[in-house]
N, C-alpha and C. Protein backbone atom coordinates (compact mmCIF):
# COMPACT_ATOMS: atom_id res chain seq x y z
N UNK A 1 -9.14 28.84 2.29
CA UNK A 1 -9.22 27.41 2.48
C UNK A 1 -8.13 26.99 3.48
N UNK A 2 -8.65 26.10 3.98
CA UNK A 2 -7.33 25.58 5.45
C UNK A 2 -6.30 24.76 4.94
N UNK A 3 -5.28 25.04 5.45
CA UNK A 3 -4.01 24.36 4.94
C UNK A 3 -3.94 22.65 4.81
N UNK A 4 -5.05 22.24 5.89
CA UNK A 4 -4.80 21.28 6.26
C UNK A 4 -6.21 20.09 5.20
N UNK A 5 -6.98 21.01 4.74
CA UNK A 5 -8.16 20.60 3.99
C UNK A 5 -7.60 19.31 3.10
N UNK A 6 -8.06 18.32 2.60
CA UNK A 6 -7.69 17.35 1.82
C UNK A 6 -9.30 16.83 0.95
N UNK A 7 -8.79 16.75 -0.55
CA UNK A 7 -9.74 16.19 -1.55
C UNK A 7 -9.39 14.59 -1.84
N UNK A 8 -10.69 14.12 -2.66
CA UNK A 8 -10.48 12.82 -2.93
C UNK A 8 -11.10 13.39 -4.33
N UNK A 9 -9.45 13.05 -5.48
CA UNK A 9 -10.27 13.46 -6.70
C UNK A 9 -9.64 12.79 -7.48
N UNK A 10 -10.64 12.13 -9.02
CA UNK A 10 -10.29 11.28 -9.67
C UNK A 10 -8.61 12.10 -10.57
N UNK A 11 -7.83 10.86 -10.56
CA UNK A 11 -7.05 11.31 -11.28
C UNK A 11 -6.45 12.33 -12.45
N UNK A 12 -7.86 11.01 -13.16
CA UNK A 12 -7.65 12.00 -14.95
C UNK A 12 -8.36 13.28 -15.09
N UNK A 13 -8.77 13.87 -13.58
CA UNK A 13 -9.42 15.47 -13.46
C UNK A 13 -8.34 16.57 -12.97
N UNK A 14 -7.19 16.01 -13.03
CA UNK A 14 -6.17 16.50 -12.34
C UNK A 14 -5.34 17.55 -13.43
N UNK A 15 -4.03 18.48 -13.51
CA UNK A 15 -3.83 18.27 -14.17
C UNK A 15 -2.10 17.73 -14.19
N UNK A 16 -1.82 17.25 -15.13
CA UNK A 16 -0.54 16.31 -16.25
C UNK A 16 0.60 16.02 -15.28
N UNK A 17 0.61 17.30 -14.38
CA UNK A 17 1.76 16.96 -13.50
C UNK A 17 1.81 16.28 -12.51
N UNK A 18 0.56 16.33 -11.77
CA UNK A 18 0.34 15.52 -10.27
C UNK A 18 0.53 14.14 -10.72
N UNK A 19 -0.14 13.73 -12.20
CA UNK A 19 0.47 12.03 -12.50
C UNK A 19 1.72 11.93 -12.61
N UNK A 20 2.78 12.98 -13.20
CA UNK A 20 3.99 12.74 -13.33
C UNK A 20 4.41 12.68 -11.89
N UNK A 21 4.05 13.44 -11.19
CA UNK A 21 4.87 13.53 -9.85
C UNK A 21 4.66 12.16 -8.82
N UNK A 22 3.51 11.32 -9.58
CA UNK A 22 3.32 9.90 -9.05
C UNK A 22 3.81 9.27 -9.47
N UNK A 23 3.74 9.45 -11.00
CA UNK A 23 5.10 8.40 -12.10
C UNK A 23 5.92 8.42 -11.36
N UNK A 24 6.62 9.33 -10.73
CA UNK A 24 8.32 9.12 -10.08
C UNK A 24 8.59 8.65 -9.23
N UNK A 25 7.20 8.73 -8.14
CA UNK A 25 7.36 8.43 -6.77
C UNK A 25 7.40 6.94 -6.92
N UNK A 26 6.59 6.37 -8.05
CA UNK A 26 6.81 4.96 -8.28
C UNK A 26 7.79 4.50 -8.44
N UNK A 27 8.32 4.96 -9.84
CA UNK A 27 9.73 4.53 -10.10
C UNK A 27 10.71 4.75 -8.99
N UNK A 28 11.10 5.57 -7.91
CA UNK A 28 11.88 6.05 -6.80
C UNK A 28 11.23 4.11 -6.09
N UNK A 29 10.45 4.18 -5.75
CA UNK A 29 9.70 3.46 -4.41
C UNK A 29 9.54 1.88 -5.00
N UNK A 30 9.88 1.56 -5.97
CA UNK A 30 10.04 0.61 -6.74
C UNK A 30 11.29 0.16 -7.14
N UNK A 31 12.25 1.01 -6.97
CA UNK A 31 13.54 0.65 -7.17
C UNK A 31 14.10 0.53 -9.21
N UNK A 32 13.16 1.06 -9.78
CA UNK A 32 13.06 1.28 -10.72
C UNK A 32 14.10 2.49 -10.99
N UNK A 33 14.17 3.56 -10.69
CA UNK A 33 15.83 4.31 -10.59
C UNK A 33 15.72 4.36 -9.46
N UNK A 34 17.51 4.47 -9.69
CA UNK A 34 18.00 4.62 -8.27
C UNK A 34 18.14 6.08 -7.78
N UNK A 35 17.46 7.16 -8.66
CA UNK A 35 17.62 8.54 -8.30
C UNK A 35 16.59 9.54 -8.90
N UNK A 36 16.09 10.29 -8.32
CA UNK A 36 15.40 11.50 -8.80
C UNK A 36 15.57 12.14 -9.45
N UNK A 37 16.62 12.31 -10.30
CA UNK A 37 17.15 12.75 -11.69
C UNK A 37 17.26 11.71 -12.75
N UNK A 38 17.05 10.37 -12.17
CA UNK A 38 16.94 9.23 -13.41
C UNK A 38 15.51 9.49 -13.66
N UNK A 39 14.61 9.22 -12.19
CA UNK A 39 12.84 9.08 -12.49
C UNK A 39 12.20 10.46 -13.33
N UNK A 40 12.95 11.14 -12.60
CA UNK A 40 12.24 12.79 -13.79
C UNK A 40 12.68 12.65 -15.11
N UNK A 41 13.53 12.45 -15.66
CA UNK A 41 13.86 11.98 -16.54
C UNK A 41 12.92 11.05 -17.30
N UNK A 42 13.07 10.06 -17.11
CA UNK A 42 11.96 9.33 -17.50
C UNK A 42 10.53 9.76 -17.60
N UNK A 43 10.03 10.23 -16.72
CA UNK A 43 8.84 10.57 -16.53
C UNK A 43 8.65 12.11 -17.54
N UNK A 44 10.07 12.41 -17.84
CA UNK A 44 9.34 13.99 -18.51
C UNK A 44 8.87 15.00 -17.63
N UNK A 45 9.63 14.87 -16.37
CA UNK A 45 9.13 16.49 -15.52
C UNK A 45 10.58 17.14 -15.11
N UNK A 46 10.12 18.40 -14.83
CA UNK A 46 11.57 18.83 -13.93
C UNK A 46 11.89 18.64 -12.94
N UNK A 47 12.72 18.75 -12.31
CA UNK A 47 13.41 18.69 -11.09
C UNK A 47 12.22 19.53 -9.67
N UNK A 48 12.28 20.82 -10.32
CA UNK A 48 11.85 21.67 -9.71
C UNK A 48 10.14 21.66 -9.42
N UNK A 49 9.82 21.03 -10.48
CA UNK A 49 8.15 20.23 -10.20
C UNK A 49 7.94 19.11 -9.16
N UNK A 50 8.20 18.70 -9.79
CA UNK A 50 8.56 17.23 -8.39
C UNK A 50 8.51 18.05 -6.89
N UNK A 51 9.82 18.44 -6.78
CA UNK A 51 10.37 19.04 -5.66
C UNK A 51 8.74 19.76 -4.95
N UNK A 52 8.42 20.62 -6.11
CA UNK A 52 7.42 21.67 -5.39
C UNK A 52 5.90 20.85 -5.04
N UNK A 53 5.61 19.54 -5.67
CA UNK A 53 4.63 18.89 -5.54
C UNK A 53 4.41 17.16 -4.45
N UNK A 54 5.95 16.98 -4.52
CA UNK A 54 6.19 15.67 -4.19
C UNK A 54 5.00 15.60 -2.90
N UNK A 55 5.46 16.39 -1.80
CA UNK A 55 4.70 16.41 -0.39
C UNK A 55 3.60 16.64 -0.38
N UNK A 56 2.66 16.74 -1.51
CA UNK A 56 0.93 17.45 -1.47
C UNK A 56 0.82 16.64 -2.04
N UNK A 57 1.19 15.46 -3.11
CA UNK A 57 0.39 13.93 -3.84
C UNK A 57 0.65 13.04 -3.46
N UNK A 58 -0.43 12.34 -3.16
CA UNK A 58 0.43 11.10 -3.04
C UNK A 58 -1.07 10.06 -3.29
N UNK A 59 -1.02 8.43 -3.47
CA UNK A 59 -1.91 7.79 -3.84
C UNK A 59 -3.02 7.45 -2.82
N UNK A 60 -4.57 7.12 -2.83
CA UNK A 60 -5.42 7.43 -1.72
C UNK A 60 -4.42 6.44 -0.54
N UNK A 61 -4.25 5.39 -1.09
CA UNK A 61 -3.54 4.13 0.23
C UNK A 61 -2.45 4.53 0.74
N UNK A 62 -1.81 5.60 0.32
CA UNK A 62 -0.40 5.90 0.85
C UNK A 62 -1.10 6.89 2.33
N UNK A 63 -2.46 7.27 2.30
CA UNK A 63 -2.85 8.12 3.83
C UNK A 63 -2.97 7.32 4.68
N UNK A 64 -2.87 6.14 4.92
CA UNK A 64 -2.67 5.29 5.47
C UNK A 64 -1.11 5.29 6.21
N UNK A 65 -0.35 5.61 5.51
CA UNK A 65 0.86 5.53 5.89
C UNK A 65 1.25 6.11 7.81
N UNK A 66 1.67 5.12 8.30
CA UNK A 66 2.43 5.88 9.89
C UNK A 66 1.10 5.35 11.04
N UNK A 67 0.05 4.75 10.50
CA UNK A 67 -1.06 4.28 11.06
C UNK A 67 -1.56 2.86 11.00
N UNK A 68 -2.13 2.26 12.00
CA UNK A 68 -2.71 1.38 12.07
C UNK A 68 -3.76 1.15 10.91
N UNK A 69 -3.49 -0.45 10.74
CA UNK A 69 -4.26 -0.72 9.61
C UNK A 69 -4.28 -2.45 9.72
N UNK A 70 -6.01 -2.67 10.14
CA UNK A 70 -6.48 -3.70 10.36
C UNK A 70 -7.17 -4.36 8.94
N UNK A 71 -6.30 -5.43 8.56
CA UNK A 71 -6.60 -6.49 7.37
C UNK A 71 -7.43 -7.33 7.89
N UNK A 72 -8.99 -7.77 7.09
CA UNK A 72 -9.32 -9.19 7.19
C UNK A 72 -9.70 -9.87 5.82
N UNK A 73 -9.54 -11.39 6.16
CA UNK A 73 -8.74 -12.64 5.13
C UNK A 73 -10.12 -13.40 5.11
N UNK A 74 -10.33 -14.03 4.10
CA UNK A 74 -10.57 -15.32 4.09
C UNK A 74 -9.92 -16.54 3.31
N UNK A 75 -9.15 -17.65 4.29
CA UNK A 75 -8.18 -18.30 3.54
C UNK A 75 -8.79 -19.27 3.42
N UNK A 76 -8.51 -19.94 3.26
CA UNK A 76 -8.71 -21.79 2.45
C UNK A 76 -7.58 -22.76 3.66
N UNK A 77 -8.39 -23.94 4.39
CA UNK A 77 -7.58 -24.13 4.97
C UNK A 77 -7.13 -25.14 5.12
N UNK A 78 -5.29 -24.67 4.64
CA UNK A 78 -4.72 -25.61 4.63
C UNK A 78 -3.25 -25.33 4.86
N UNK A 79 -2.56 -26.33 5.38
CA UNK A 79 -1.20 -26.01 6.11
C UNK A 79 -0.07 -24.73 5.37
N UNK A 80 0.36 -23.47 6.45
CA UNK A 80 1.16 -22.82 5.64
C UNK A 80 1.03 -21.46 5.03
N UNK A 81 -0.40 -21.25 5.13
CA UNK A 81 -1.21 -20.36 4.52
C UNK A 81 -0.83 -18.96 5.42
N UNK A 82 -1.11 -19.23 6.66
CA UNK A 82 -0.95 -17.89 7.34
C UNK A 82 0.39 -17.34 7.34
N UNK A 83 1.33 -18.43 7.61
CA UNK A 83 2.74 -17.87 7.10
C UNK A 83 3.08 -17.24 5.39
N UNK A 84 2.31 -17.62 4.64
CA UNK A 84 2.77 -16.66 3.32
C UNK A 84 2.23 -15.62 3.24
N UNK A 85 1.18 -15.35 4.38
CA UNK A 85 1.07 -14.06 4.75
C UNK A 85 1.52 -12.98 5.32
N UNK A 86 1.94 -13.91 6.51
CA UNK A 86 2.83 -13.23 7.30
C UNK A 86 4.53 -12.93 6.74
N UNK A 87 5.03 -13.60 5.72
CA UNK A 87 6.21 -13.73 5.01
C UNK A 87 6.35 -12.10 4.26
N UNK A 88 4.60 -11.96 3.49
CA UNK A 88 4.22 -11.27 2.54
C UNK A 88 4.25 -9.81 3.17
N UNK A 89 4.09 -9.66 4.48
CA UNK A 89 3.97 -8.94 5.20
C UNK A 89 5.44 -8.08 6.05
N UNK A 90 6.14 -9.77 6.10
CA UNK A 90 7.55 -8.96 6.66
C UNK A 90 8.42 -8.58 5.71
N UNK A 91 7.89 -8.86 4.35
CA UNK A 91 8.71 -8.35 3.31
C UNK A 91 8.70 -7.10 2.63
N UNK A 92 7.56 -6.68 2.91
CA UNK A 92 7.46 -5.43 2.90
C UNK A 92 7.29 -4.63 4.05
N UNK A 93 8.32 -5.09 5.30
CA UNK A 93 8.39 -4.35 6.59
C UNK A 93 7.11 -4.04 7.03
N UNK A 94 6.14 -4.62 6.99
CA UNK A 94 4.67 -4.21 7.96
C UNK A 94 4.84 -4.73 9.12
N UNK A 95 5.13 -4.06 10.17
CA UNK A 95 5.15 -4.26 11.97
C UNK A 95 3.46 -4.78 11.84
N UNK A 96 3.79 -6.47 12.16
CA UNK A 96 2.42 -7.18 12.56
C UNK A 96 2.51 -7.01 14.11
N UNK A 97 1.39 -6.73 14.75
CA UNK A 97 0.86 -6.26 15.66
C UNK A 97 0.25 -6.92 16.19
N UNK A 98 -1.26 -7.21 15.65
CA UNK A 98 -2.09 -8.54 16.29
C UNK A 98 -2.35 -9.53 15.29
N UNK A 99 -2.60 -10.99 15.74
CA UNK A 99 -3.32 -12.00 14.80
C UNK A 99 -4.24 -12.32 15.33
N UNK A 100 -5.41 -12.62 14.66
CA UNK A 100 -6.53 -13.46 15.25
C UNK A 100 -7.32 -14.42 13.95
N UNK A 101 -7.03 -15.59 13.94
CA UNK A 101 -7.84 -16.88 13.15
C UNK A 101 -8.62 -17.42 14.01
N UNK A 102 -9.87 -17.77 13.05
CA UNK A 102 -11.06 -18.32 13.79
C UNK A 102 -10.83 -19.75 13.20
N UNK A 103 -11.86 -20.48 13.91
CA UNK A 103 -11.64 -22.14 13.51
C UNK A 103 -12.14 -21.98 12.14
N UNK A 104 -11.74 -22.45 11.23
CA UNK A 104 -12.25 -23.16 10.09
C UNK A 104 -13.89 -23.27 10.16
N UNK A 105 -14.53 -22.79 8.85
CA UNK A 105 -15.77 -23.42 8.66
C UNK A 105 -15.89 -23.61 7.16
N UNK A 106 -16.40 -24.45 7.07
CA UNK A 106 -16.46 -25.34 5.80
C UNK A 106 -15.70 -24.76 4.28
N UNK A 107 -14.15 -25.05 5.74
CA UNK A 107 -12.58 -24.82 4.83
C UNK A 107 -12.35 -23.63 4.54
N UNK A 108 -12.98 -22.71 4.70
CA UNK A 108 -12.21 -21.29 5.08
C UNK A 108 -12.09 -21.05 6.26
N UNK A 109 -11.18 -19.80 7.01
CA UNK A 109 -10.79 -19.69 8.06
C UNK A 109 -10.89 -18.09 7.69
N UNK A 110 -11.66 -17.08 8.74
CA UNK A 110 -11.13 -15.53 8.76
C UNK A 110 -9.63 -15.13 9.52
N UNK A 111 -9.28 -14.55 9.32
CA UNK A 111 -8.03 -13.69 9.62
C UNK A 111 -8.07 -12.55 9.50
N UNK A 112 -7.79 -12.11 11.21
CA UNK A 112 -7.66 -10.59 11.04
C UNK A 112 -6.21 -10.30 11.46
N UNK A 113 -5.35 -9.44 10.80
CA UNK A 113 -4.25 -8.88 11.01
C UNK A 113 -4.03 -7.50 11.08
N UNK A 114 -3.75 -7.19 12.69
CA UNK A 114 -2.91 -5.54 12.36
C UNK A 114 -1.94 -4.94 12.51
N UNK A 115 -1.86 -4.52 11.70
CA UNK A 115 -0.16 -3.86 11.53
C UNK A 115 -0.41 -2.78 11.14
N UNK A 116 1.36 -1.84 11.75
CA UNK A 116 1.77 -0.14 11.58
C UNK A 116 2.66 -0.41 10.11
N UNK A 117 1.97 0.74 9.78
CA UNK A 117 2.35 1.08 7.93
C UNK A 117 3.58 1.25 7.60
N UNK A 118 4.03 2.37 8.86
CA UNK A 118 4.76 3.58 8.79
C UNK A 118 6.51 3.16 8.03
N UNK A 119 6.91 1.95 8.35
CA UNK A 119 7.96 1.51 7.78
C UNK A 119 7.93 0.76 6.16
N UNK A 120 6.67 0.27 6.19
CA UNK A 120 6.27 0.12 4.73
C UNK A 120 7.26 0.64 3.54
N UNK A 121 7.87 -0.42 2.57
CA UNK A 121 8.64 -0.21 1.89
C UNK A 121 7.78 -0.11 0.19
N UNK A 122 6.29 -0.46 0.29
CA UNK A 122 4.85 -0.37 -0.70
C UNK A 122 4.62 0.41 0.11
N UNK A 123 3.13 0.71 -1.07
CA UNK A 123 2.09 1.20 -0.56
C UNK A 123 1.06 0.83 -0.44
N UNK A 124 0.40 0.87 0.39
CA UNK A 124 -1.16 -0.11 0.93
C UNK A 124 -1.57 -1.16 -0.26
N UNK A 125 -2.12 -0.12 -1.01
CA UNK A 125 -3.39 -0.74 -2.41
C UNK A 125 -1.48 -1.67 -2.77
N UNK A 126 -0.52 -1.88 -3.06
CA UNK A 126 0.42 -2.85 -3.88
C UNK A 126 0.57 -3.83 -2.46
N UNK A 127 0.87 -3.70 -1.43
CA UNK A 127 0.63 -4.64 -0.15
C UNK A 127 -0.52 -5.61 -0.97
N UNK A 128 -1.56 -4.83 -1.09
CA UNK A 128 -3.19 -5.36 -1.06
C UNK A 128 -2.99 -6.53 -2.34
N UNK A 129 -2.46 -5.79 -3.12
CA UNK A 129 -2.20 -6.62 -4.90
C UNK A 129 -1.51 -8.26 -4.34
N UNK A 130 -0.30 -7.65 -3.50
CA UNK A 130 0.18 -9.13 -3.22
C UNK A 130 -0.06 -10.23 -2.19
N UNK A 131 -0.92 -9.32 -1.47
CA UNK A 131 -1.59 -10.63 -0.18
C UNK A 131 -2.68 -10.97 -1.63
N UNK A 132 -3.20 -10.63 -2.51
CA UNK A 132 -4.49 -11.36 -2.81
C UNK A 132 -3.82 -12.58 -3.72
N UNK A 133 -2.60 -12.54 -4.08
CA UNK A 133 -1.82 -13.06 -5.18
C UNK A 133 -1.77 -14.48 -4.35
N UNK A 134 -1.56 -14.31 -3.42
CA UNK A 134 -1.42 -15.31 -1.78
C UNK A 134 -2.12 -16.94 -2.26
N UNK A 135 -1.27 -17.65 -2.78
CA UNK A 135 -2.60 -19.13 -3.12
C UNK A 135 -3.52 -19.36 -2.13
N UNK A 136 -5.05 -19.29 -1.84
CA UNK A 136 -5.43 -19.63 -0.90
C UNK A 136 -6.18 -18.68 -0.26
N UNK A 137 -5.60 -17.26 -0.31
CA UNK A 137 -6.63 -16.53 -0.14
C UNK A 137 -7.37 -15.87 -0.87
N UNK A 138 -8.80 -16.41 -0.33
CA UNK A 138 -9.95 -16.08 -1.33
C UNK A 138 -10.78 -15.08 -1.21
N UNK A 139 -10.27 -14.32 -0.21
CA UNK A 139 -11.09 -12.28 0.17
C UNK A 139 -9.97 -11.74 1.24
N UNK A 140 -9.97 -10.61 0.70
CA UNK A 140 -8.96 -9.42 1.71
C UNK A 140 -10.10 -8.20 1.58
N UNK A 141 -9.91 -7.64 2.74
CA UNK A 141 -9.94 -6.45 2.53
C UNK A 141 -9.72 -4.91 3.90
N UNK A 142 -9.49 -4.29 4.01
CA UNK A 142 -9.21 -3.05 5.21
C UNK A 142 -10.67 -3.33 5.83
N UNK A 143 -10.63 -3.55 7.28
CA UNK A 143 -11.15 -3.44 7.95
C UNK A 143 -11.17 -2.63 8.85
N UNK A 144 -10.26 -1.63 9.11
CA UNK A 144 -10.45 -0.48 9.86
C UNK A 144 -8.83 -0.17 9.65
N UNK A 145 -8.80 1.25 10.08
CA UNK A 145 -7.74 2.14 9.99
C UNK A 145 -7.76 2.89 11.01
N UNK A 146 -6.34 3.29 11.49
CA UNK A 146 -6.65 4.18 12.93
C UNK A 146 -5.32 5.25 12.68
């Protein structure tokens, strides 16, 4: 099999450790400990698991990472809106790239935004959790990836 081959496989088919080795990466990437001997800990793995697995798991939205990644919106329109996006966006370091809003039609407005991942302090799908949290916007979703 090629080194480079990659699966898309449900979690709970996995086995016990690849979730632990995500448990941590959370807690690490969340600020939840401040160290890889607090998160293993917690999580119930060794040191030496982690270590040997960290670089081969990771969550489907994190392949995204270091690449272009085109968002489109549908907001509600009304003053302010695109900035708590864009707020939502520089707060989790996403290099916005392009904007494009269309006029308003009967009070929604599309929005497409693209931005590089690669500094991303989340990961895609938790980005995704908090633009939808966004008052006002009423559809997100990836519109292309490069």
């Amino acid at each position: 099999m090629p080194d480079s081959e990659f699966f898309l496989v449900k979690s709970d088919m996995l086995p016990e450790v690849f979730g632990k080795v995500m448990a941590v990466k959370r807690l690490l990437s969340s600020g939840k400990a401040e160290s890889v001997n607090e998160a293993v800990q917690r999580v119930g793995l060794s040191r030496s698991a982690y270590y040997k697995y960290k670089d081969a798991v990771m969550p489907f939205y994190e392949t995204s990472r270091g690449r272009l990644v085109t968002l489109i919106f549908a907001v509600e329109n009304f003053p302010g809106i695109l900035s708590g996006i864009i707020l939502t966006l520089a707060k989790v370091k996403a290099n916005v790239l392009t904007i494009n809003q269309n006029i308003p039609i009967n009070g929604l407005a599309d929005v497409s935004i693209s931005v590089e991942t690669d500094r991303m302090t989340v990961d895609l799908e938790q980005l995704l959790d908090e633009l939808g949290r966004i008052p006002g916007v009423r559809s997100y979703r990836i519109l292309a990836r490069d």
